[in-house]
PDB file of N, CA and C in Angstrom:
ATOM      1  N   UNK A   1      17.815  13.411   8.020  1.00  0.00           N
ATOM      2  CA  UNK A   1      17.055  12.203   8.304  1.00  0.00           C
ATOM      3  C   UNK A   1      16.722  11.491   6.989  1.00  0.00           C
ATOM      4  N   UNK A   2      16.871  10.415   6.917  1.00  0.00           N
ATOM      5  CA  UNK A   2      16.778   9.759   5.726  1.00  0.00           C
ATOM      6  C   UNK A   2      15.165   9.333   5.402  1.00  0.00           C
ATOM      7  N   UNK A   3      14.606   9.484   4.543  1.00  0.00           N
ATOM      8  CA  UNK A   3      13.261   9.021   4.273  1.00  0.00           C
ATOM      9  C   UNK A   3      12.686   7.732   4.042  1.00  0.00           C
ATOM     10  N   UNK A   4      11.687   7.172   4.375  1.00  0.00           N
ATOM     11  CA  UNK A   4      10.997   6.164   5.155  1.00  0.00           C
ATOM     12  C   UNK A   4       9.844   5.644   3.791  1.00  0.00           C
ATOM     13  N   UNK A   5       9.968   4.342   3.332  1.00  0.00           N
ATOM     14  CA  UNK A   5       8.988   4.182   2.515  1.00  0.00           C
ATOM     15  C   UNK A   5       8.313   2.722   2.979  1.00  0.00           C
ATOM     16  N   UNK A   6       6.962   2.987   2.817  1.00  0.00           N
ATOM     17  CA  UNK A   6       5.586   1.875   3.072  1.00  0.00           C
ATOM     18  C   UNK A   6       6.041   0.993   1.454  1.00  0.00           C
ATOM     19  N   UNK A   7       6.278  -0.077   1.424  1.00  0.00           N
ATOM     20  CA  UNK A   7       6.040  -1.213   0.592  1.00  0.00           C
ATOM     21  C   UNK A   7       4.434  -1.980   1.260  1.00  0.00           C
ATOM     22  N   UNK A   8       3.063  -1.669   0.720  1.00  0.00           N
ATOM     23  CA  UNK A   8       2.251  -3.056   0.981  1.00  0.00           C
ATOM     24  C   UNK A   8       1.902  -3.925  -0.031  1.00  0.00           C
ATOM     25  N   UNK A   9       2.127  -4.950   0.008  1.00  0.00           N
ATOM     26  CA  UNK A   9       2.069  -5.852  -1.075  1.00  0.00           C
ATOM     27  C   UNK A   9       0.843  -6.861  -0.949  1.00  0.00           C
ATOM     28  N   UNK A  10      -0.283  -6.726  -1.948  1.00  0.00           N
ATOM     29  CA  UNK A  10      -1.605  -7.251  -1.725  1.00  0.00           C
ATOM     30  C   UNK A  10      -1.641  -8.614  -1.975  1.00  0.00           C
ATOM     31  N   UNK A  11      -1.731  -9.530  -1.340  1.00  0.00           N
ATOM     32  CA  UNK A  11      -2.441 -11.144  -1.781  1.00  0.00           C
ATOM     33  C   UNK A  11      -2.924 -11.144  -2.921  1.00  0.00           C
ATOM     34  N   UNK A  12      -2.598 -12.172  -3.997  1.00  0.00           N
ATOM     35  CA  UNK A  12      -3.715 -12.386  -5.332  1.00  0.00           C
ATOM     36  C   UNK A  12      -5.422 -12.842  -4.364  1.00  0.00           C
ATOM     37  N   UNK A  13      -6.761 -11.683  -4.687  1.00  0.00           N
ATOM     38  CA  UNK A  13      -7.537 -11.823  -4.409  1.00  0.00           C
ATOM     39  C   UNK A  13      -8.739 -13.296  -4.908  1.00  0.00           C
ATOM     40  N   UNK A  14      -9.627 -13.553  -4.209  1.00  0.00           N
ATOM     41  CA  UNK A  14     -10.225 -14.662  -4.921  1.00  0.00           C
ATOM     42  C   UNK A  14     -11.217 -13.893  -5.850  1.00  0.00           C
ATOM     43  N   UNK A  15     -11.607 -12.833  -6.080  1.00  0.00           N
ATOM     44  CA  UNK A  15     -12.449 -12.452  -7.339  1.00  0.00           C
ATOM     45  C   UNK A  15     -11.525 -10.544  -7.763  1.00  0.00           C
ATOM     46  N   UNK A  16     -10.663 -10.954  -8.434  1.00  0.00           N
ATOM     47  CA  UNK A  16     -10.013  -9.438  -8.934  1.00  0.00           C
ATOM     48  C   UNK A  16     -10.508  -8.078  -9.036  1.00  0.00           C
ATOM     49  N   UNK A  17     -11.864  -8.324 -10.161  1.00  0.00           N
ATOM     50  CA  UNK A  17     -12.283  -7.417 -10.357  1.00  0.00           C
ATOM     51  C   UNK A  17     -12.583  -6.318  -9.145  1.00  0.00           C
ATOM     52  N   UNK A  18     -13.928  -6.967  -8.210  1.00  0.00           N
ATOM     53  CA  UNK A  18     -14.367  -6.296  -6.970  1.00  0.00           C
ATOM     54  C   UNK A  18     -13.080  -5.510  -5.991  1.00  0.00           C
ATOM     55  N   UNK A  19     -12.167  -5.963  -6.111  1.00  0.00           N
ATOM     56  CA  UNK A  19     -11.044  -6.102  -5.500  1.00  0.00           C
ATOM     57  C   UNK A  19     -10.082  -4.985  -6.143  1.00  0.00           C
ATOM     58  N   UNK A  20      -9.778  -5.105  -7.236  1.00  0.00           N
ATOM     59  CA  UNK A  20      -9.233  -3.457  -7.448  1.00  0.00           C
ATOM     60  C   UNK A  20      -9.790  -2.588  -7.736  1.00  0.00           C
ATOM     61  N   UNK A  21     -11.256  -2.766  -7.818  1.00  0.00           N
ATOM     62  CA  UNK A  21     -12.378  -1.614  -8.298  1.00  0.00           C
ATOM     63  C   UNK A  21     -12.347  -1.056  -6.707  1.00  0.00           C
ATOM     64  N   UNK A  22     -12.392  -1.785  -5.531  1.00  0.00           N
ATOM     65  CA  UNK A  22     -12.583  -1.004  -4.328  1.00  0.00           C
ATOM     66  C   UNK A  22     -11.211  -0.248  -3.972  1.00  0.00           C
ATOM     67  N   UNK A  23      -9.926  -0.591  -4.826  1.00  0.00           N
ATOM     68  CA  UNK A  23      -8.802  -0.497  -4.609  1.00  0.00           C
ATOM     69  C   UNK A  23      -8.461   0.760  -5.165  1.00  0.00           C
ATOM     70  N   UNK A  24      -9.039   0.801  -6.157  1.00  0.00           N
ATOM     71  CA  UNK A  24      -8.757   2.154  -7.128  1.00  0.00           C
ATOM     72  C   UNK A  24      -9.925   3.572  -6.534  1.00  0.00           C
ATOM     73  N   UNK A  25     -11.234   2.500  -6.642  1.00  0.00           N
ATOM     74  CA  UNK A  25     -12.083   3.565  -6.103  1.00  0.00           C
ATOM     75  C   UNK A  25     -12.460   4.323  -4.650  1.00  0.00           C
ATOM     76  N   UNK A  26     -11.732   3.302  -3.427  1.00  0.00           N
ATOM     77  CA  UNK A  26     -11.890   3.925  -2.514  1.00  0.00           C
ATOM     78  C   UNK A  26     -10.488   3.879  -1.732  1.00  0.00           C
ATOM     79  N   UNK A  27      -9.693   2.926  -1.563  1.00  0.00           N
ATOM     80  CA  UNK A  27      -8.421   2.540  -0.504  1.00  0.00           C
ATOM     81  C   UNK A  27      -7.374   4.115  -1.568  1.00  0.00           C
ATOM     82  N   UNK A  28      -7.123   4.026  -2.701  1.00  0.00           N
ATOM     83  CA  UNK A  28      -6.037   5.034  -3.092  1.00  0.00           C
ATOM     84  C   UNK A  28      -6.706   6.180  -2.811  1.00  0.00           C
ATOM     85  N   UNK A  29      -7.740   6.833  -2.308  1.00  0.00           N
ATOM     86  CA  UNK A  29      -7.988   7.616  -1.790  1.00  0.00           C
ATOM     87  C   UNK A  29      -8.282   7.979  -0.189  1.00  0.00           C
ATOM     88  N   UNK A  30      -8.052   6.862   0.373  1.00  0.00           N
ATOM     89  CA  UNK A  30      -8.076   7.091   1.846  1.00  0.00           C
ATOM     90  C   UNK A  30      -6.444   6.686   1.844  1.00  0.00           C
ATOM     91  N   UNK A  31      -5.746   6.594   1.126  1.00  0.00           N
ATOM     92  CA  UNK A  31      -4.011   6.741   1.485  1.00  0.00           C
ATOM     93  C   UNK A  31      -3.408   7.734   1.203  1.00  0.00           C
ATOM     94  N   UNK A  32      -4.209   8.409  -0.135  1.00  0.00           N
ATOM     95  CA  UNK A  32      -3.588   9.802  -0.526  1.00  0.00           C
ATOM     96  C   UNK A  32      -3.935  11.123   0.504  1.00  0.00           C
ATOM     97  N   UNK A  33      -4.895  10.514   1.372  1.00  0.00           N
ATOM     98  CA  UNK A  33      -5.647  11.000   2.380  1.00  0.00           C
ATOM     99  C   UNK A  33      -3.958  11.169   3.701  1.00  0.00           C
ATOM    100  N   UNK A  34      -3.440  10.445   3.784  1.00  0.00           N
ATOM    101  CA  UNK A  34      -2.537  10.017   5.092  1.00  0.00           C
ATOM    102  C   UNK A  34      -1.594  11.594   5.660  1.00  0.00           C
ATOM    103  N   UNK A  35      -1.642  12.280   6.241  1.00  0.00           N
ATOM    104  CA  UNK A  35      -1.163  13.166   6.539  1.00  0.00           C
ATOM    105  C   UNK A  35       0.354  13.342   6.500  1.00  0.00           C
ATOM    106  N   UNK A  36       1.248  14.245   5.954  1.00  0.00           N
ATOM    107  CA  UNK A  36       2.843  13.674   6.027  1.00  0.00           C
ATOM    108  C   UNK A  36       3.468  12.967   4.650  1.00  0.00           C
ATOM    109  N   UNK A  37       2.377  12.373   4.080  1.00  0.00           N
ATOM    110  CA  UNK A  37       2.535  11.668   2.945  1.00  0.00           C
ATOM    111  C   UNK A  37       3.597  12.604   1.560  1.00  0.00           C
ATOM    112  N   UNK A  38       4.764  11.994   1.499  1.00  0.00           N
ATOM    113  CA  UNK A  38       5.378  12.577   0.200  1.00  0.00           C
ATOM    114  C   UNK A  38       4.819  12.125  -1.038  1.00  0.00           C
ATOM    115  N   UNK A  39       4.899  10.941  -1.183  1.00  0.00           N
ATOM    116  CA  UNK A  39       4.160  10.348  -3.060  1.00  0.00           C
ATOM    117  C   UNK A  39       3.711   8.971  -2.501  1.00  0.00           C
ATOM    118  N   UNK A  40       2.575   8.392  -3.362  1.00  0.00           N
ATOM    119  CA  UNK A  40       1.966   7.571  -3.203  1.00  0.00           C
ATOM    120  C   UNK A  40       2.088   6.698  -4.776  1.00  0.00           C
ATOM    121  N   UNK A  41       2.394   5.871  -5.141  1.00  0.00           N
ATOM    122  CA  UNK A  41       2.369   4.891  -6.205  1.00  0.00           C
ATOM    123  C   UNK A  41       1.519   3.456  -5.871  1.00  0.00           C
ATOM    124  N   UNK A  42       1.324   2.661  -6.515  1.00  0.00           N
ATOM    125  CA  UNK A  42       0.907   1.738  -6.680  1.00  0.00           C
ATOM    126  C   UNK A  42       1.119   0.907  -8.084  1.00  0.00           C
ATOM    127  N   UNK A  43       1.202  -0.060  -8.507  1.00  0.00           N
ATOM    128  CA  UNK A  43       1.476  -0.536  -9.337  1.00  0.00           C
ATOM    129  C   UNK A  43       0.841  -2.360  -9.228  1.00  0.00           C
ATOM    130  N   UNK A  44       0.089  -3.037 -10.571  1.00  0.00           N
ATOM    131  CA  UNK A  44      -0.364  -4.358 -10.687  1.00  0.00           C
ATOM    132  C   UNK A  44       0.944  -5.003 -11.336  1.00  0.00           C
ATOM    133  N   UNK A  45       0.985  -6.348 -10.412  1.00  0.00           N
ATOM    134  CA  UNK A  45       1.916  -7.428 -10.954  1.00  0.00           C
ATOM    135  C   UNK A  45       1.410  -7.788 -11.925  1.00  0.00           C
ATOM    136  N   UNK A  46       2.641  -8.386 -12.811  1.00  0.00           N
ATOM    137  CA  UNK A  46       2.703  -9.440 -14.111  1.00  0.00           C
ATOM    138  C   UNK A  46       3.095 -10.684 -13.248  1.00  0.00           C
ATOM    139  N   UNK A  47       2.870 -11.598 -14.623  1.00  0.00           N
ATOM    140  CA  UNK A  47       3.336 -12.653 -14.225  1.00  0.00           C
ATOM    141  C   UNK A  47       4.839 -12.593 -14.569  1.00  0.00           C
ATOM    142  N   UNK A  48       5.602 -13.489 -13.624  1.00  0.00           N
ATOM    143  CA  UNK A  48       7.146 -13.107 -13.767  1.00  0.00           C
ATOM    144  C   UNK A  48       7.771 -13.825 -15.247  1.00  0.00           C
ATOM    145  N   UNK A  49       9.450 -13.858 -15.286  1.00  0.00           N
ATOM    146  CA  UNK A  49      10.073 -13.777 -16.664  1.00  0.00           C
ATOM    147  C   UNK A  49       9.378 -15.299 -16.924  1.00  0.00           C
ATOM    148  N   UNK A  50       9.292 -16.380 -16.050  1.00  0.00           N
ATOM    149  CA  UNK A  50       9.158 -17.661 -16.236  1.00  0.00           C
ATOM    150  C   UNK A  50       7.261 -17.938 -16.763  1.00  0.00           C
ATOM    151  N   UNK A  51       6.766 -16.794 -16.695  1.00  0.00           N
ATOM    152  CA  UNK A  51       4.882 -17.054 -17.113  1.00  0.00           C
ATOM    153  C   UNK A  51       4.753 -17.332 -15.814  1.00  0.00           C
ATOM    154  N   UNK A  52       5.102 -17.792 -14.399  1.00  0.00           N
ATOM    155  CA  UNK A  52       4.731 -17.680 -13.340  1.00  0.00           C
ATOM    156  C   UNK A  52       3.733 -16.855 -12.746  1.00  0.00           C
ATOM    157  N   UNK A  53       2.239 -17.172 -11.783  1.00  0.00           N
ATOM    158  CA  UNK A  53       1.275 -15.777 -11.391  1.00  0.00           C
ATOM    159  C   UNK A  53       2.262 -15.250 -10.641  1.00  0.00           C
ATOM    160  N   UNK A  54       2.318 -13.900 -10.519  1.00  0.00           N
ATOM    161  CA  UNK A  54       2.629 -13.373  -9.474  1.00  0.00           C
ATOM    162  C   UNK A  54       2.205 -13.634  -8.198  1.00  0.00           C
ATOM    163  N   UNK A  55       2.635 -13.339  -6.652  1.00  0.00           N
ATOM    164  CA  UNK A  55       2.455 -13.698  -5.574  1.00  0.00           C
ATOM    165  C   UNK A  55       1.601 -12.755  -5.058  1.00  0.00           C
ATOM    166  N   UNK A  56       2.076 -11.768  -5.885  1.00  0.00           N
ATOM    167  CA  UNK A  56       1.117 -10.839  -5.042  1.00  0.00           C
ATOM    168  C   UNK A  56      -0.035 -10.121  -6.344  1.00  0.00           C
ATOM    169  N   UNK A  57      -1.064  -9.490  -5.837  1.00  0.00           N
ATOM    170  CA  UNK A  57      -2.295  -8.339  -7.218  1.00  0.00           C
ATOM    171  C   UNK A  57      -1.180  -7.308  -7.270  1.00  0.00           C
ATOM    172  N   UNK A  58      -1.093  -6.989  -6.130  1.00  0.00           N
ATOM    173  CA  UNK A  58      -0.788  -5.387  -6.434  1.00  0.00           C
ATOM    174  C   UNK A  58       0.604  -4.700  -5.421  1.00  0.00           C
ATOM    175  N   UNK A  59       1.405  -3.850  -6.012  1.00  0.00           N
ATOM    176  CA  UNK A  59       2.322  -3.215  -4.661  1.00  0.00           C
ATOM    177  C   UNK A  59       1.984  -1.686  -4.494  1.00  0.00           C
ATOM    178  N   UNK A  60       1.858  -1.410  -3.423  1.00  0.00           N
ATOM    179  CA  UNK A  60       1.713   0.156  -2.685  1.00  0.00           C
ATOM    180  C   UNK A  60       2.821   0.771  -2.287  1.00  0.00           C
ATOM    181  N   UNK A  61       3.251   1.991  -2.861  1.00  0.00           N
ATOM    182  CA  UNK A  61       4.973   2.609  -2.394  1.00  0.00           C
ATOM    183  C   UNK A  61       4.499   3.833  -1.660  1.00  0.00           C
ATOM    184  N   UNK A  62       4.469   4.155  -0.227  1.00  0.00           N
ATOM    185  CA  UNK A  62       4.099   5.244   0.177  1.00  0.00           C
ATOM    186  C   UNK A  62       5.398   5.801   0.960  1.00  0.00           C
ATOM    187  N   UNK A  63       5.518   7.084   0.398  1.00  0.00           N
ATOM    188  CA  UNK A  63       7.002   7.550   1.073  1.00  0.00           C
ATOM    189  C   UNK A  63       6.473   8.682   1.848  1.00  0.00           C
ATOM    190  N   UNK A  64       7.382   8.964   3.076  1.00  0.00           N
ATOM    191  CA  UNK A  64       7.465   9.886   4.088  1.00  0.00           C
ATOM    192  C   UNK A  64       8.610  10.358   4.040  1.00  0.00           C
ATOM    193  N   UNK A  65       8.919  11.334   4.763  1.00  0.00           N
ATOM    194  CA  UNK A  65      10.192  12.538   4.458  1.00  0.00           C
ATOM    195  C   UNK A  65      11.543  11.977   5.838  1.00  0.00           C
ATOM    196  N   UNK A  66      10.372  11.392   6.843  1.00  0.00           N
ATOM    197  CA  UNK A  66      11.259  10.661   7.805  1.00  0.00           C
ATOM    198  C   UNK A  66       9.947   9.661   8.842  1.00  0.00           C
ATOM    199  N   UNK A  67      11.011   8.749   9.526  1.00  0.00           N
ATOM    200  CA  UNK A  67      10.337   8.181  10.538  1.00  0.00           C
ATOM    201  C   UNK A  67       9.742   8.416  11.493  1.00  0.00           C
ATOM    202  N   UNK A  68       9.108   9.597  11.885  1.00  0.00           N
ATOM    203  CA  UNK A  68       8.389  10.589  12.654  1.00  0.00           C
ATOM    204  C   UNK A  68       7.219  10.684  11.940  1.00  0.00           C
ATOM    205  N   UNK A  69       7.528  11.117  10.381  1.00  0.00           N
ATOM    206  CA  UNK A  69       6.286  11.715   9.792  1.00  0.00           C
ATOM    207  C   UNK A  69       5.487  10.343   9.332  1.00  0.00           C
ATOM    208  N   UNK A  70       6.188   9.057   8.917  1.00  0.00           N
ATOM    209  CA  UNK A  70       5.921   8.067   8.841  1.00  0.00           C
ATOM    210  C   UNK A  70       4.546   7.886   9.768  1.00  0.00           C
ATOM    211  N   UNK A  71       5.786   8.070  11.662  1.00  0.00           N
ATOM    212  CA  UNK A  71       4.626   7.368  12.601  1.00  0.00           C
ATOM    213  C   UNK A  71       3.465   8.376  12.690  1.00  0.00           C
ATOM    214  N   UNK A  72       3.477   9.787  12.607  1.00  0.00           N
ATOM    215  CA  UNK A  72       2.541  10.277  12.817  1.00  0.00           C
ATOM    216  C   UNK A  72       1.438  10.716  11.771  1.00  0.00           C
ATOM    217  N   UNK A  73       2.083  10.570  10.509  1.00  0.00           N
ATOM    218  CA  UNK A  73       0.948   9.484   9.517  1.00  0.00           C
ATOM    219  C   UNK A  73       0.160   8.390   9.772  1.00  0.00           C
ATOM    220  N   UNK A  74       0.801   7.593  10.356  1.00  0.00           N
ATOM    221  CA  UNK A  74      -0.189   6.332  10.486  1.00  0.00           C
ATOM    222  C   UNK A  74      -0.836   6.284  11.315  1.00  0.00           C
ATOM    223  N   UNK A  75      -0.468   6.932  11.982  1.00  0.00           N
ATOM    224  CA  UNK A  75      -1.032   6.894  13.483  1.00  0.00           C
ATOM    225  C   UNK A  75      -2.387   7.983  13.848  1.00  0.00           C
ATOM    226  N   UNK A  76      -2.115   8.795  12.271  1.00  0.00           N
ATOM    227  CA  UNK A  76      -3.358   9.642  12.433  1.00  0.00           C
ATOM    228  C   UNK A  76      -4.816   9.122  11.855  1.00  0.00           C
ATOM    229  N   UNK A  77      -6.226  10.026  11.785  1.00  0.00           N
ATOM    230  CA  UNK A  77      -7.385   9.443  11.795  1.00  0.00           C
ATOM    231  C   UNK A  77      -6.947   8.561  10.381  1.00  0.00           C
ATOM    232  N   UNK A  78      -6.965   9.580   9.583  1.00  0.00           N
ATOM    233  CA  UNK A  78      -6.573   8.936   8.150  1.00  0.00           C
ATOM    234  C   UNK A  78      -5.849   8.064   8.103  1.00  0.00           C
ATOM    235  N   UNK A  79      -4.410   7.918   8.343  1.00  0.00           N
ATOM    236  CA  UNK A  79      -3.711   6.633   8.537  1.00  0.00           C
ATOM    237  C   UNK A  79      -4.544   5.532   9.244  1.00  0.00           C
ATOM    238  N   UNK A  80      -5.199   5.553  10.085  1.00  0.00           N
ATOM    239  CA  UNK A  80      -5.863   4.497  10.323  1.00  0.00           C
ATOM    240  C   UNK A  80      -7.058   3.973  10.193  1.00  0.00           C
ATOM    241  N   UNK A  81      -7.809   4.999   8.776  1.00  0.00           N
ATOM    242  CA  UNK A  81      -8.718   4.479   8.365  1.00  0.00           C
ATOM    243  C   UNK A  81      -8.688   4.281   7.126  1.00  0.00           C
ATOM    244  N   UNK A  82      -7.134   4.267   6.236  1.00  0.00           N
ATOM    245  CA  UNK A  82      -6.538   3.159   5.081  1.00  0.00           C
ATOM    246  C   UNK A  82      -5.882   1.965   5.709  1.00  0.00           C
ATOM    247  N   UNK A  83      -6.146   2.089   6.906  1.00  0.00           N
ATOM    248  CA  UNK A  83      -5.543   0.881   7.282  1.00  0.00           C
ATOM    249  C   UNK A  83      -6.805  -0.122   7.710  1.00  0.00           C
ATOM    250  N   UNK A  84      -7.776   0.433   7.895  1.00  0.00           N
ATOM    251  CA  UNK A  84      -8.692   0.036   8.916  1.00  0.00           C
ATOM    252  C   UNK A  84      -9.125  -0.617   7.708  1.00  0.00           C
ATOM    253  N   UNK A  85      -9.472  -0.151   6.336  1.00  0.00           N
ATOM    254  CA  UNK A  85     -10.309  -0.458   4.972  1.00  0.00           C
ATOM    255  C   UNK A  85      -9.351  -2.114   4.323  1.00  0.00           C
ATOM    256  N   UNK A  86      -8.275  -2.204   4.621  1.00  0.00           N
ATOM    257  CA  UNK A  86      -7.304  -2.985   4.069  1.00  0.00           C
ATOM    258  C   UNK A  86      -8.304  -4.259   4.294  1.00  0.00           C
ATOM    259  N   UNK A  87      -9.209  -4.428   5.114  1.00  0.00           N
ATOM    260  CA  UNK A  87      -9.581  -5.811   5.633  1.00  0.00           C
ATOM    261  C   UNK A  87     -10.988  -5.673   4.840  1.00  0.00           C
ATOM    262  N   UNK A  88     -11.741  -4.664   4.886  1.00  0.00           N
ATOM    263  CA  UNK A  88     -12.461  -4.542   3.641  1.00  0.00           C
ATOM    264  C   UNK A  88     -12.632  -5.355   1.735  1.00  0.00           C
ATOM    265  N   UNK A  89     -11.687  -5.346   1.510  1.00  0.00           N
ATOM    266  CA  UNK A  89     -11.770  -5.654   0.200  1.00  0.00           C
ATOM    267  C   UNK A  89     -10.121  -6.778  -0.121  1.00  0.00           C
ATOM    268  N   UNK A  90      -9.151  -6.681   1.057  1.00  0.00           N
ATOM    269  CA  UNK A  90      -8.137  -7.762   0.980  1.00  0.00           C
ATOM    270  C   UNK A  90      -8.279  -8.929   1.505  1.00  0.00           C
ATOM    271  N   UNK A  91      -9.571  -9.235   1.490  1.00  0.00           N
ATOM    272  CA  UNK A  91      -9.572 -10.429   1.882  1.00  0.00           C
ATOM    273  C   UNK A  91      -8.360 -11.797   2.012  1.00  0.00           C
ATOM    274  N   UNK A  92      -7.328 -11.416   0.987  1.00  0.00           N
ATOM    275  CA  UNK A  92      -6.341 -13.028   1.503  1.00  0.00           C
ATOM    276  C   UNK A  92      -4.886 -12.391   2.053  1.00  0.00           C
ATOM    277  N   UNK A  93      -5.555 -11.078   2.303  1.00  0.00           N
ATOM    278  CA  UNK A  93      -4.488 -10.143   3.155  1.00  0.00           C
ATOM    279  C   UNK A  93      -3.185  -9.088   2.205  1.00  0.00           C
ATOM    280  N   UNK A  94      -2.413  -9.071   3.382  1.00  0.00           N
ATOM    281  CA  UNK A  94      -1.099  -8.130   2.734  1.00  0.00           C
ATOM    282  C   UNK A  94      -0.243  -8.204   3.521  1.00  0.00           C
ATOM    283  N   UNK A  95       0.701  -7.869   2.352  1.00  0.00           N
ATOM    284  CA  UNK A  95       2.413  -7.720   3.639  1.00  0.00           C
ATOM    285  C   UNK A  95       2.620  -6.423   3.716  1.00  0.00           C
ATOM    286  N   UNK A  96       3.185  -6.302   4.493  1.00  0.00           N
ATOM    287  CA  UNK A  96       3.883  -4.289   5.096  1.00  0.00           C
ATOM    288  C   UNK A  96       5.312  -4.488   5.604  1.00  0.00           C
ATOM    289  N   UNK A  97       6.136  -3.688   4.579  1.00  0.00           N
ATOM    290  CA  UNK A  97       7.535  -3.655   4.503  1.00  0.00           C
ATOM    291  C   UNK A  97       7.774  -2.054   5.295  1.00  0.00           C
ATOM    292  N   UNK A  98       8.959  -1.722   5.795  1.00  0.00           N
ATOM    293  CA  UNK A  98       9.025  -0.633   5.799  1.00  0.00           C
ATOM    294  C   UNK A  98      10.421  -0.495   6.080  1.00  0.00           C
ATOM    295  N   UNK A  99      10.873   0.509   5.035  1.00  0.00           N
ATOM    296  CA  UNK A  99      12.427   0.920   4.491  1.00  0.00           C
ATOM    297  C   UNK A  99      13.124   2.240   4.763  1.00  0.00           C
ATOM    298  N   UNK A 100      14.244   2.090   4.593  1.00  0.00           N
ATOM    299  CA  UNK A 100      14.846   3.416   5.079  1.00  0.00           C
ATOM    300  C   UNK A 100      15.966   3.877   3.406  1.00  0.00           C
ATOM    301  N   UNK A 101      15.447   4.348   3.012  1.00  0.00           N
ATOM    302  CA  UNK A 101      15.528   5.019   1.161  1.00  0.00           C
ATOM    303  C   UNK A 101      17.509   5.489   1.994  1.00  0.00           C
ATOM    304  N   UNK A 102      18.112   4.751   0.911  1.00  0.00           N
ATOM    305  CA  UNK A 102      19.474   5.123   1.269  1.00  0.00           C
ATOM    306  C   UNK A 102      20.410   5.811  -0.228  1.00  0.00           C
ATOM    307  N   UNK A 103      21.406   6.651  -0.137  1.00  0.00           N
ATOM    308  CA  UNK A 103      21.704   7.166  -1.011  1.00  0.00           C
ATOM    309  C   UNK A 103      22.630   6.273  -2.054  1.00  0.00           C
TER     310      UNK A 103
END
């Protein structure tokens, strides 16, 4: 079975700071929380090659071993109370990608 990865990609927030302080201090710990979970990354945008802002603050890489463990990650308490927090502190929202890791 091929493995399954979460891309969420955060909105540039209207005040940063508050916003990755709740990001660092509480959301990466209710994801590292997610049951099933293989590795969890995160990473802050630059501005691109052109000095352009980035579109998005921040990207989230959460990988699962397959699309089972995926759904029954998310679908558990924990999965849905990093999901539930997203509206908490993202105020101008997020996107949710989800991939199938190919060789």
């Amino acid at each position: 079975m091929p493995k399954v990865r979460l891309f969420v990609a955060y909105h540039q927030p209207p005040e940063p700071e508050p916003f990755f302080a709740h990001y660092e201090n509480v959301h990466v710990g209710l994801a590292k929380a997610i049951p099933n979970l293989e590795s969890f990354e995160w990473s802050s945008l630059l501005p691109g090659p052109t000095g352009d802002p980035a579109p998005y603050a921040l990207i989230a890489e959460l990988t699962f071993a397959s699309m089972d463990d995926f759904g029954a990650g998310m679908a558990s308490a924990e999965g849905q109370a990093a999901a539930a927090d997203v509206g908490a502190f993202a105020v101008n929202g997020a996107e949710m990608f989800v991939s199938e890791l190919k060789d």
